[in-house]
N, C-alpha and C. Protein backbone atom coordinates (compact mmCIF):
# COMPACT_ATOMS: atom_id res chain seq x y z
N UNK A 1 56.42 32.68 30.50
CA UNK A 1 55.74 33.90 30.14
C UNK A 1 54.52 34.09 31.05
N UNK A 2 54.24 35.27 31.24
CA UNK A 2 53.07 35.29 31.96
C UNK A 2 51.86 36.50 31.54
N UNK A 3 51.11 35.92 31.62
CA UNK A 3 50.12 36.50 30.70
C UNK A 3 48.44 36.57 31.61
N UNK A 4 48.13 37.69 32.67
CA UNK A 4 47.76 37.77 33.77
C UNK A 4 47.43 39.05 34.17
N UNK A 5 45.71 39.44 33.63
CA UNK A 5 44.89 40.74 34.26
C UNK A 5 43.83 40.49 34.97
N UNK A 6 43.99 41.30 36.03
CA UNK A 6 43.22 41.51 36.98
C UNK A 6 42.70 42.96 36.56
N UNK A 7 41.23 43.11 36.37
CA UNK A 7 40.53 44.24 36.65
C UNK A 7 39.28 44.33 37.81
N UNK A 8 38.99 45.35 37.74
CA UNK A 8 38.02 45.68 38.87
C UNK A 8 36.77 47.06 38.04
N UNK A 9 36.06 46.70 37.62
CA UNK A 9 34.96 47.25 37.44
C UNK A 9 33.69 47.16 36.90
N UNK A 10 32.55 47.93 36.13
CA UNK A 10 31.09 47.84 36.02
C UNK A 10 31.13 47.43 34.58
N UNK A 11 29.51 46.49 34.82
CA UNK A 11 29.58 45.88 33.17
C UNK A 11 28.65 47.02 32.23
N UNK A 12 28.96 47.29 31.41
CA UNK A 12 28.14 48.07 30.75
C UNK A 12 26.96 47.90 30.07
N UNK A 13 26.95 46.76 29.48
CA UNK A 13 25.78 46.18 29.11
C UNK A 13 25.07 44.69 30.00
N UNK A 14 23.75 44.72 30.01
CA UNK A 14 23.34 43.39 30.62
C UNK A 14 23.56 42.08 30.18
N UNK A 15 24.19 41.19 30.73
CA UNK A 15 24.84 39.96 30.23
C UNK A 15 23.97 39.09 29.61
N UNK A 16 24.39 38.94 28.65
CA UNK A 16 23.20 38.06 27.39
C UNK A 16 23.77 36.08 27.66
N UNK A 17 23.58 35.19 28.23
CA UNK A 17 24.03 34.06 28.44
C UNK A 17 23.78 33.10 26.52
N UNK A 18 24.86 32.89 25.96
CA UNK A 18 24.94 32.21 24.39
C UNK A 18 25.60 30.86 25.10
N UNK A 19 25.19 30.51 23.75
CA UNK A 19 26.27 28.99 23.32
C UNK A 19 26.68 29.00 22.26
N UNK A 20 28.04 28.35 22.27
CA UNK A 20 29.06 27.75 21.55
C UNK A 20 28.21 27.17 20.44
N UNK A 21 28.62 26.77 19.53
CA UNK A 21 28.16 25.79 18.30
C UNK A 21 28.14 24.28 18.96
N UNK A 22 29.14 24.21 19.87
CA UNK A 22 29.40 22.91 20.49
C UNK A 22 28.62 22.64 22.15
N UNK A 23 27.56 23.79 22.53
CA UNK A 23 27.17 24.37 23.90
C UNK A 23 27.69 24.60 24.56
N UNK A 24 28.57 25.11 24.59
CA UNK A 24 29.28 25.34 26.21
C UNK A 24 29.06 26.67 26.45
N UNK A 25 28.46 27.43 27.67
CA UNK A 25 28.18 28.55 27.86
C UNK A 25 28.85 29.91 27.50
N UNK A 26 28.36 30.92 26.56
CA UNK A 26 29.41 31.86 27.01
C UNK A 26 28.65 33.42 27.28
N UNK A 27 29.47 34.29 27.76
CA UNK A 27 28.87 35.83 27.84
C UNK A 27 30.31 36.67 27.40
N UNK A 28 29.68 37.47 26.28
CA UNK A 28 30.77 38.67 26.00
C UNK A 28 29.71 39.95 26.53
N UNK A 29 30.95 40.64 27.26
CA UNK A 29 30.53 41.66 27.87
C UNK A 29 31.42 42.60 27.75
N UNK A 30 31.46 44.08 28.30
CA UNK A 30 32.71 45.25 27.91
C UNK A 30 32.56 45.46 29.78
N UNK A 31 33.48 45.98 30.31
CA UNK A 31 33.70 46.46 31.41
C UNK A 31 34.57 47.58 31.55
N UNK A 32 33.42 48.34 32.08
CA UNK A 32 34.20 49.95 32.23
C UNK A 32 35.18 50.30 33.34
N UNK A 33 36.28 50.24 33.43
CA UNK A 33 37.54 50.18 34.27
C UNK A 33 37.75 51.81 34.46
N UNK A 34 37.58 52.29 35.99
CA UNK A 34 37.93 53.76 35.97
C UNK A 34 39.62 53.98 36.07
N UNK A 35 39.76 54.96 34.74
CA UNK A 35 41.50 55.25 34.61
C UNK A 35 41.92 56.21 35.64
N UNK A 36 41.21 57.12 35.66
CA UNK A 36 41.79 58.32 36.80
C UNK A 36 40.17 58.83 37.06
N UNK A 37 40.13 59.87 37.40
CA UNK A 37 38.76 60.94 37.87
C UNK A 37 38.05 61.24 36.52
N UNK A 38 38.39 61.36 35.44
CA UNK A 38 37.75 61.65 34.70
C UNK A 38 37.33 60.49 33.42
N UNK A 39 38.47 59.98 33.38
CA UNK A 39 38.31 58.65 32.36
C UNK A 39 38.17 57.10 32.63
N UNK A 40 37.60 56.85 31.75
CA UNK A 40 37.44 55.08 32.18
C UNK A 40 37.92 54.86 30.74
N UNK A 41 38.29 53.20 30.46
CA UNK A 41 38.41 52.18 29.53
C UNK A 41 37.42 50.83 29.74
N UNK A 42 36.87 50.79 28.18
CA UNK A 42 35.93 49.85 28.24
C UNK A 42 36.24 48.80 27.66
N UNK A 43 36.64 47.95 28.41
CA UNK A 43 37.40 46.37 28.37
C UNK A 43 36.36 45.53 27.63
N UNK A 44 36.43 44.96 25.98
CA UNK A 44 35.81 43.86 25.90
C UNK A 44 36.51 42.36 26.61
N UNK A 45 35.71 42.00 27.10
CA UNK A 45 35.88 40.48 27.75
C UNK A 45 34.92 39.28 27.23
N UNK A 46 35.27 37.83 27.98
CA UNK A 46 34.50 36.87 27.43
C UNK A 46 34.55 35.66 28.90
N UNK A 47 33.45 35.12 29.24
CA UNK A 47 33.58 34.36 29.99
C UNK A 47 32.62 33.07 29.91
N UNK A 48 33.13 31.75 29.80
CA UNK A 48 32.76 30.83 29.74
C UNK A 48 32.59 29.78 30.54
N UNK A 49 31.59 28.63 30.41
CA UNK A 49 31.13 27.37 31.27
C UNK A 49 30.31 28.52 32.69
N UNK A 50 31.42 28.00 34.04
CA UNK A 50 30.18 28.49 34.59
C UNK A 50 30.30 29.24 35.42
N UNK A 51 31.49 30.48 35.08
CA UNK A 51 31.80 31.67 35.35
C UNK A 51 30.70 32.56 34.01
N UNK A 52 30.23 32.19 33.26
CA UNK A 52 29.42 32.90 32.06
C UNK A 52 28.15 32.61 32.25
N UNK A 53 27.65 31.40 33.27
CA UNK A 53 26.66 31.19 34.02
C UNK A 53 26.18 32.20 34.97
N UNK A 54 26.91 32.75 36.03
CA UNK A 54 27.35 33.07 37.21
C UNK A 54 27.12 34.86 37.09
N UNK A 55 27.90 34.96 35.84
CA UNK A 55 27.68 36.37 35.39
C UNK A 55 26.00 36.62 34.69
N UNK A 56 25.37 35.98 34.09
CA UNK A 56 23.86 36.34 33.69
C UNK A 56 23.42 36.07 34.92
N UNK A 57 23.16 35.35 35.83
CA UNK A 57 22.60 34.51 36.87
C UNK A 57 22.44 35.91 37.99
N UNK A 58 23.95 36.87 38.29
CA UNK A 58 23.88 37.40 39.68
C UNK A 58 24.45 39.29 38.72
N UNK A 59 24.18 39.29 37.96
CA UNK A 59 24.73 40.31 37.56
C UNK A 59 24.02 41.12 36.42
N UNK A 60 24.09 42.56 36.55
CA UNK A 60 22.98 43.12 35.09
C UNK A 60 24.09 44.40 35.05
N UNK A 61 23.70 45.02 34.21
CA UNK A 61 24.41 46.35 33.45
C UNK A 61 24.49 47.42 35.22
N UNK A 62 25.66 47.79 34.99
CA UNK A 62 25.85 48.54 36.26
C UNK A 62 26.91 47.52 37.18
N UNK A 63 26.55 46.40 37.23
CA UNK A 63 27.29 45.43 38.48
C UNK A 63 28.74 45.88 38.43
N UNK A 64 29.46 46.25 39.58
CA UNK A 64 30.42 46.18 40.09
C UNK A 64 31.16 44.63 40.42
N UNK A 65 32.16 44.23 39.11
CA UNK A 65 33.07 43.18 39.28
C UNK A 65 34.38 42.66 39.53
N UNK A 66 35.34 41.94 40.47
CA UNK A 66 36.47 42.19 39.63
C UNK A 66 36.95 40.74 39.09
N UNK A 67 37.74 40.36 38.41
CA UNK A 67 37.69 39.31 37.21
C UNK A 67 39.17 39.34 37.10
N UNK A 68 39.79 38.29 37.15
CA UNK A 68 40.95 37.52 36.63
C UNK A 68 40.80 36.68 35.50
N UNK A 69 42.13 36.87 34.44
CA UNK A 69 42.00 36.29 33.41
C UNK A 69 42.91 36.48 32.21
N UNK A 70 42.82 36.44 31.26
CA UNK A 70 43.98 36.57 30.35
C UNK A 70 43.51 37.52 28.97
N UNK A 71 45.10 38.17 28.25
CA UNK A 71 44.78 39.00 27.51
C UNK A 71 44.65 37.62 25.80
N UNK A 72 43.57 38.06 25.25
CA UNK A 72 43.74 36.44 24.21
C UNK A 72 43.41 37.91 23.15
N UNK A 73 44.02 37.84 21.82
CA UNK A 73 44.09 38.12 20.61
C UNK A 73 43.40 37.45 19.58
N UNK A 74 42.89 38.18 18.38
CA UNK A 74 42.49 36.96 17.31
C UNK A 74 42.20 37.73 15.86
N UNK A 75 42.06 37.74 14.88
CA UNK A 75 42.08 38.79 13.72
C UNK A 75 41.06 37.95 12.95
N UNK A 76 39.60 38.67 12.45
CA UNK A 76 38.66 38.35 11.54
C UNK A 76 38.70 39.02 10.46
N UNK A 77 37.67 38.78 9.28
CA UNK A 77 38.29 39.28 8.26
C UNK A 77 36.91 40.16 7.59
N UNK A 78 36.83 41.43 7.38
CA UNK A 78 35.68 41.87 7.08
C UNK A 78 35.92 43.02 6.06
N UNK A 79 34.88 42.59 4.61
CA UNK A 79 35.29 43.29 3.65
C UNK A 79 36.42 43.35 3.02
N UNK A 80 37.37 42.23 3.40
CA UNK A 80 38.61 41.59 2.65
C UNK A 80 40.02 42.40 3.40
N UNK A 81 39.38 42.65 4.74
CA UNK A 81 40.15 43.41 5.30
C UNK A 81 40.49 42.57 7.07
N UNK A 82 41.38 42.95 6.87
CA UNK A 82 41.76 41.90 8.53
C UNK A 82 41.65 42.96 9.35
N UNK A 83 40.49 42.27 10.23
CA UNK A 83 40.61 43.47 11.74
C UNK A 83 40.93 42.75 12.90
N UNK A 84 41.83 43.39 13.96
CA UNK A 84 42.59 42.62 14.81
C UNK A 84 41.78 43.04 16.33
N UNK A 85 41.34 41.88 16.96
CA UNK A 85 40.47 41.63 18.43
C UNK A 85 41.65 41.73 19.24
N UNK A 86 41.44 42.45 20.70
CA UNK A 86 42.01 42.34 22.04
C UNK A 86 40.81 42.14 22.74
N UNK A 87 40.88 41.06 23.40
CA UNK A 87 39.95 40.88 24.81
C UNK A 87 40.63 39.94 25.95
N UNK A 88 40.10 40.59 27.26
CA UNK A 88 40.21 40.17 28.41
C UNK A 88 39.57 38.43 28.24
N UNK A 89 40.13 37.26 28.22
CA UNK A 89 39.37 35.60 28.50
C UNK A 89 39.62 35.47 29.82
N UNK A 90 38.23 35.80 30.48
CA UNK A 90 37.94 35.67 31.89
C UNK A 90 37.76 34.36 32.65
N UNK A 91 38.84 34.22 33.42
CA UNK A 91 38.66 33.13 34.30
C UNK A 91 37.93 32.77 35.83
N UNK A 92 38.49 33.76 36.37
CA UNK A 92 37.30 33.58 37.99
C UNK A 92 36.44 35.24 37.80
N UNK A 93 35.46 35.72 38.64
CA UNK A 93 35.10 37.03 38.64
C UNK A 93 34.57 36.87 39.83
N UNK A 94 34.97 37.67 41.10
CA UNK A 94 34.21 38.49 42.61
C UNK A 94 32.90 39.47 42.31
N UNK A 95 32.54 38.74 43.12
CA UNK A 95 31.04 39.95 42.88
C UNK A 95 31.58 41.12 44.54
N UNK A 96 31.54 42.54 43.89
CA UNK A 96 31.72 43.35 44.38
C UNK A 96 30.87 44.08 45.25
N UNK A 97 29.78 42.89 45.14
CA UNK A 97 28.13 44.05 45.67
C UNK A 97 27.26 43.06 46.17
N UNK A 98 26.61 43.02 47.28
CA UNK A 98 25.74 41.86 46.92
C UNK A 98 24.74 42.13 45.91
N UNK A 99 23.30 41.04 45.78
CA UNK A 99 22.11 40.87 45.15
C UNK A 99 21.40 42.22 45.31
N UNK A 100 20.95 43.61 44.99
CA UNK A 100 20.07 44.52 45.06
C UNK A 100 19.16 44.04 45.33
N UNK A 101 18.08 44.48 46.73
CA UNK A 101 16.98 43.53 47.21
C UNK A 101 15.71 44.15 46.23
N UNK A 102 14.74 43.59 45.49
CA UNK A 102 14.03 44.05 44.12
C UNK A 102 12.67 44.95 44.97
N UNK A 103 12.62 44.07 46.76
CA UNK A 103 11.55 45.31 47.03
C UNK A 103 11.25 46.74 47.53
N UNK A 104 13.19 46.80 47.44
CA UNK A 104 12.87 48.32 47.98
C UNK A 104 13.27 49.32 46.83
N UNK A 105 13.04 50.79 47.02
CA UNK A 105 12.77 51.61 45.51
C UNK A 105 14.26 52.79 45.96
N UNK A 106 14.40 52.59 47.25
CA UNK A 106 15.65 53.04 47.26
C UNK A 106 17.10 52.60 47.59
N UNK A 107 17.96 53.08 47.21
CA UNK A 107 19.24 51.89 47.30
C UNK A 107 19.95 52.36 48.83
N UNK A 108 20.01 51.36 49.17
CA UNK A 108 20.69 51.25 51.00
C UNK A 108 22.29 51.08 50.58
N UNK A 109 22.84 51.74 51.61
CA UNK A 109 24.46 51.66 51.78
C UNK A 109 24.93 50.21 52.11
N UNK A 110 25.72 49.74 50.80
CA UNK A 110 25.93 48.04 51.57
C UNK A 110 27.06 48.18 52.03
N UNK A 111 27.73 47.14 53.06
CA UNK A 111 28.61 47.53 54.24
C UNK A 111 29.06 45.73 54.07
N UNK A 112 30.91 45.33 53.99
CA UNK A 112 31.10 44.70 54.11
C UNK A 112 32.28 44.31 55.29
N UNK A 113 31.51 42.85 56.18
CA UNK A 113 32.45 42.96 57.08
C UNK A 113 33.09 41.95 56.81
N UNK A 114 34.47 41.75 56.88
CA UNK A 114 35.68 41.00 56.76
C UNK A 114 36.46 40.62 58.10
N UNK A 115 36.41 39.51 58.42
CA UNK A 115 37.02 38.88 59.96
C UNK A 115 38.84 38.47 59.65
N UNK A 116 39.12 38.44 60.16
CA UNK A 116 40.87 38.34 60.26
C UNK A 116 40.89 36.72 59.47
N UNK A 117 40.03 35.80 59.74
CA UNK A 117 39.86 34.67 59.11
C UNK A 117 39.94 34.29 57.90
N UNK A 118 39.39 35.59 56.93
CA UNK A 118 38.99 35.71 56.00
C UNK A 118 40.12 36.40 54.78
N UNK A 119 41.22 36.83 55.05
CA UNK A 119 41.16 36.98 54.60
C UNK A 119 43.06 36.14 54.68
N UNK A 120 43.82 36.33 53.29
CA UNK A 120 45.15 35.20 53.37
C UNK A 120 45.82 35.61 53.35
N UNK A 121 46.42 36.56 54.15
CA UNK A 121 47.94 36.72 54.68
C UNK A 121 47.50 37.32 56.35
């Protein structure tokens, strides 16, 4: 079976870095995925250890990401009523942008160059 999404887009909210009951790092975040010209979908996701590091560390509301990982399910129970979770369990994530440099007040065109080396096929 294979069970395997790749998305590509902005986090909507700024990544809050938690722990587990047991510590192990985590960040739930939503990511706004553009559907066509007019619509997007806002992906809840979850990423842990030190991909959930990585994301508070280099990333805030707005960041352009893209993220591999899996679709995981789970059903809680609220008001004696079962409500059923879909989220993206994020395994690697590309940063799409570099670091925004904090001393300038206007945003510069970033430009990425890619050498034949670089890239695998």
């Amino acid at each position: 079976m294979i069970n395997n999404v790749v998305l590509i887009g902005r986090l909507t909210n700024e990544p809050t870095l938690k722990m587990t009951a047991n510590g192990k790092p985590v960040v739930a975040f939503t990511l706004a995925v553009q559907r066509d010209k007019e619509k997007a979908d806002f992906v809840p996701c979850r990423a842990y250890s030190r991909t959930a590091e990585l994301l508070n560390q280099y990333c805030k509301k707005g960041s352009q990401i893209a993220l591999n990982g899996s679709i995981q399910t789970y059903t809680t129970e609220s008001n004696g009523n079962k409500v059923y979770h879909v989220e993206v369990l994020t395994n690697t994530i590309n940063f799409l942008e570099s670091k925004p440099k904090e001393s300038t007040t206007e945003e510069e065109p970033q430009s990425l160059s890619i050498d034949d080396d670089m890239l695998p096929f």
